[in-house]
C-alpha atoms as a PDB file:
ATOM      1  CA  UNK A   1      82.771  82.379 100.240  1.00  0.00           C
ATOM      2  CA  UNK A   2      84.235  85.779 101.435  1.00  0.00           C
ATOM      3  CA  UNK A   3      82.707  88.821  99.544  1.00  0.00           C
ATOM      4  CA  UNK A   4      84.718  91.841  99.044  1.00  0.00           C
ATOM      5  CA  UNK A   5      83.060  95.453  97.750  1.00  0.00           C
ATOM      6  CA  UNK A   6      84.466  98.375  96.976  1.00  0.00           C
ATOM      7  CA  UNK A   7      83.277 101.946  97.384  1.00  0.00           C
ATOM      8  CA  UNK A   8      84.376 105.257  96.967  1.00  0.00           C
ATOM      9  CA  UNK A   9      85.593 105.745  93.359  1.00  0.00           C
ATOM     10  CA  UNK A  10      84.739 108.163  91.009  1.00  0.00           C
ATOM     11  CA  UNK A  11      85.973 111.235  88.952  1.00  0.00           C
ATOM     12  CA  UNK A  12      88.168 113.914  90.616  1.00  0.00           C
ATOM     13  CA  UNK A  13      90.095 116.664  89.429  1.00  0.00           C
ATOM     14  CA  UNK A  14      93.964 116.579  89.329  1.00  0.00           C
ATOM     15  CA  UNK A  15      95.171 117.544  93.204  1.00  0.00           C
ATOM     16  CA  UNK A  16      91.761 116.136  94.858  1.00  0.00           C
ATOM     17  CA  UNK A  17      91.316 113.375  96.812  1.00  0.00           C
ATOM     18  CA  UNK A  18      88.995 110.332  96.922  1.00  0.00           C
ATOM     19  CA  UNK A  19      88.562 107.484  99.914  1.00  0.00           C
ATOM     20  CA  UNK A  20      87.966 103.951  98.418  1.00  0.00           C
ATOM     21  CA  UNK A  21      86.324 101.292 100.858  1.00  0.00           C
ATOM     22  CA  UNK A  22      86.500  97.843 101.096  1.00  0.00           C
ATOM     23  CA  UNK A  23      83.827  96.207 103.032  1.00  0.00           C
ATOM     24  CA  UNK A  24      84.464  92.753 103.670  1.00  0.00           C
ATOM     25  CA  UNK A  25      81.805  89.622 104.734  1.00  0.00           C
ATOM     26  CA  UNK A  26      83.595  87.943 107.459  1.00  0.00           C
ATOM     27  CA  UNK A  27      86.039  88.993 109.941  1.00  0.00           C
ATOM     28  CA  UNK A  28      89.724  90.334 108.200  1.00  0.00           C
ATOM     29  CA  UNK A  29      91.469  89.514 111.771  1.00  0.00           C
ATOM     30  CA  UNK A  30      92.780  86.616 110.204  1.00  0.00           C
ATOM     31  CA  UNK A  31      94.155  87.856 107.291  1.00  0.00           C
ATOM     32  CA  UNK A  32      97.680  87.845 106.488  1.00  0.00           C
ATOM     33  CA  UNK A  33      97.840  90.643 104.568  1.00  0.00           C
ATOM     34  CA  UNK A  34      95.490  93.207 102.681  1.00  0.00           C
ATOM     35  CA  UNK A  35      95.817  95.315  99.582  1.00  0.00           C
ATOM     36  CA  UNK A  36      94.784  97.496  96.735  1.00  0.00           C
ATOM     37  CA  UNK A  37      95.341  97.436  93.470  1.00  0.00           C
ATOM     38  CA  UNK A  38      95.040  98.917  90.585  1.00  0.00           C
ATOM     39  CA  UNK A  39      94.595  97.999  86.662  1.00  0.00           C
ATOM     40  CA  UNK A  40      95.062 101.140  83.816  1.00  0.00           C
ATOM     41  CA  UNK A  41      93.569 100.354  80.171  1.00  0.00           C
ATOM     42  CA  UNK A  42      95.886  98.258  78.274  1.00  0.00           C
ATOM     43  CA  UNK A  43      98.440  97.641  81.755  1.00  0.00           C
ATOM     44  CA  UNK A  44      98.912  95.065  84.288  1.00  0.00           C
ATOM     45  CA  UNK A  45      97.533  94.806  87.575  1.00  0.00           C
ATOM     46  CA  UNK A  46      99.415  96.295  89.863  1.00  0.00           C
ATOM     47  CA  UNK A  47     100.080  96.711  93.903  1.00  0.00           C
ATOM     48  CA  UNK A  48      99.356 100.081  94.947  1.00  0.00           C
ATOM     49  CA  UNK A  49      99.193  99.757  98.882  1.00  0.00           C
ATOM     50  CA  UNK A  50      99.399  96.853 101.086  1.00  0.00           C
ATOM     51  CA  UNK A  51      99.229  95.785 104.573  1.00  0.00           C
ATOM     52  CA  UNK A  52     100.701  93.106 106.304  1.00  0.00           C
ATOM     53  CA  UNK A  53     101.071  90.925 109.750  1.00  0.00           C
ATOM     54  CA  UNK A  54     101.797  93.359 112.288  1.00  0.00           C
ATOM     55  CA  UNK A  55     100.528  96.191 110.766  1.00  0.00           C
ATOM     56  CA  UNK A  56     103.105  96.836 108.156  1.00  0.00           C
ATOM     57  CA  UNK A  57     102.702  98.771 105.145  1.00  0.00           C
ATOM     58  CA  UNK A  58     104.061  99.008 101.585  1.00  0.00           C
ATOM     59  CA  UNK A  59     103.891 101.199  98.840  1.00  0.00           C
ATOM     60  CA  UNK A  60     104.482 101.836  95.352  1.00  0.00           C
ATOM     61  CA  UNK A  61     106.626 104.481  94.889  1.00  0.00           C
ATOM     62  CA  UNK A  62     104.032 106.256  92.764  1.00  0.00           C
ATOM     63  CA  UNK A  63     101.692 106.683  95.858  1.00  0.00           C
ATOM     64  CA  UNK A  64     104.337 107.478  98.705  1.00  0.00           C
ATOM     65  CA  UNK A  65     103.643 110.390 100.268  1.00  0.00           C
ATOM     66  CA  UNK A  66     100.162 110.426  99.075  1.00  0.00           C
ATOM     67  CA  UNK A  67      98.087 107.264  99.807  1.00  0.00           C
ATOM     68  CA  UNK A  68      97.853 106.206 103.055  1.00  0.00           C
ATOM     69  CA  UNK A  69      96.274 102.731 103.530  1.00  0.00           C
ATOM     70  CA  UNK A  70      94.020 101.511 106.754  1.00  0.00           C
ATOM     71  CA  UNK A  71      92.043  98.703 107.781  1.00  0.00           C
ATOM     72  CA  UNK A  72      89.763  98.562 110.536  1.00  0.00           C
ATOM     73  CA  UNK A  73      89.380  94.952 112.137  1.00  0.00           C
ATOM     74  CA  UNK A  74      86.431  95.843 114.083  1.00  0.00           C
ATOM     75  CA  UNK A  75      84.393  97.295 111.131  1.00  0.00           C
ATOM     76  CA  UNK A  76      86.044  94.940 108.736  1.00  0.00           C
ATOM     77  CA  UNK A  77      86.734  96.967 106.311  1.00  0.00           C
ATOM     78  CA  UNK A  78      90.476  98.196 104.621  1.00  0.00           C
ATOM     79  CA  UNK A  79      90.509 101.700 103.425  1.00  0.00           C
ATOM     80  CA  UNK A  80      92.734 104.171 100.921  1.00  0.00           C
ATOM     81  CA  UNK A  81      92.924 107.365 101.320  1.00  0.00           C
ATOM     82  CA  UNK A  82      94.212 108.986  98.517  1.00  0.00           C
ATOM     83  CA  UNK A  83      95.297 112.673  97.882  1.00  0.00           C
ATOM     84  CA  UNK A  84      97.445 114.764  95.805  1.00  0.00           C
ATOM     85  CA  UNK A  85      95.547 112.675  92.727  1.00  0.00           C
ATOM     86  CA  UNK A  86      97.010 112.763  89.720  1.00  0.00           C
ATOM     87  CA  UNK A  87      95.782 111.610  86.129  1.00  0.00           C
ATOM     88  CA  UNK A  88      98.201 109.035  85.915  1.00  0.00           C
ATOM     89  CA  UNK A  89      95.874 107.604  88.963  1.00  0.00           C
ATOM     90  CA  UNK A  90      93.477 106.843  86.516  1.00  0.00           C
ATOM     91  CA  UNK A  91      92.263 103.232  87.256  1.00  0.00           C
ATOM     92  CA  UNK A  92      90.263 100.410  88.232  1.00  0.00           C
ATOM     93  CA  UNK A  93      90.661 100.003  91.901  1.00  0.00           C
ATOM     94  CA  UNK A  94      90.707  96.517  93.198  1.00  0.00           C
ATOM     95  CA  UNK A  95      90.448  94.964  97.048  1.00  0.00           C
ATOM     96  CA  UNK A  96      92.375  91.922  98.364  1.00  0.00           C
ATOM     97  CA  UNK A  97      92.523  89.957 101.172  1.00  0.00           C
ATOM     98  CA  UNK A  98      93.858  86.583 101.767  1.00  0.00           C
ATOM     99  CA  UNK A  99      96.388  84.591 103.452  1.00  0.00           C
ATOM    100  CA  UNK A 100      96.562  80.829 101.997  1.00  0.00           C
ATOM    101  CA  UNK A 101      94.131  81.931  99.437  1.00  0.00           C
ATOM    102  CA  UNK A 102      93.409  85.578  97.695  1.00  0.00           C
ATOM    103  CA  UNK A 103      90.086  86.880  97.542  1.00  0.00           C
ATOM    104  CA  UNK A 104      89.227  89.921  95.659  1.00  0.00           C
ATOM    105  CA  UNK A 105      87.132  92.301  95.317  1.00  0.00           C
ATOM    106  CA  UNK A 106      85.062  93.561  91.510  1.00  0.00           C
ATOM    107  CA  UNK A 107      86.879  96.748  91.429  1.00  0.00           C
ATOM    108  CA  UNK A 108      85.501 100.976  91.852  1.00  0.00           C
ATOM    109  CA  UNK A 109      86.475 103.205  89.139  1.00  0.00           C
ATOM    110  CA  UNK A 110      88.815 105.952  89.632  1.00  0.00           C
ATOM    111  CA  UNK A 111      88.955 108.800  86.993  1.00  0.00           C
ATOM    112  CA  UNK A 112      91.189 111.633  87.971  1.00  0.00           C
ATOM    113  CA  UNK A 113      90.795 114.618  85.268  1.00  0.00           C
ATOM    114  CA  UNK A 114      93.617 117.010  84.184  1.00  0.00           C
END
């Protein structure tokens, strides 16, 4: 069973930053692709940052410009650095990894004050 953990959330004022951490248990080499996301009180899940075969990454349009999303094979871990943080940021903060299947991770809160 792959474990995924989060680290890094926490409560920020508007215009901080924050660096969330994903530590995973076995080697992410093999992963297709690698992501965060993020769930708001009363809204969907949703993709925040991603990172794909050949190190290709997406974004929400939210986050452009002020996320930037890493993953270190060697350390196996996948990162998100996130400035310029706005309230609307608020959110659990969730890990994923997978290829045929998805793993995730339990989430890291993110509180970003006005």
């Amino acid at each position: 069973q792959v474990q995924l953990v989060e680290s890094g959330g926490g409560l920020v004022q508007a215009g901080g930053s924050l660096r969330l951490s994903c530590a995973v248990s076995r080697s992410i080499g093999s992963f297709n692709a690698m992501g965060w996301y993020r769930q708001a009180p009363g809204k969907q899940r949703e993709s925040v940052a991603r990172i794909i075969s050949g190190g290709t990454t997406i974004y929400a349009d939210s986050v452009k410009g002020r996320f930037t999303i890493s993953r270190d094979n060697a350390k196996n871990t996948l990162s998100l650095q996130m400035n310029s943080l706005r309230p609307e940021d608020t959110a659990v903060y969730y890990c994923s990894a997978g290829s045929l299947r998805v793993y995730w991770g339990q989430g890291t809160q993110v509180t970003v004050s006005s």
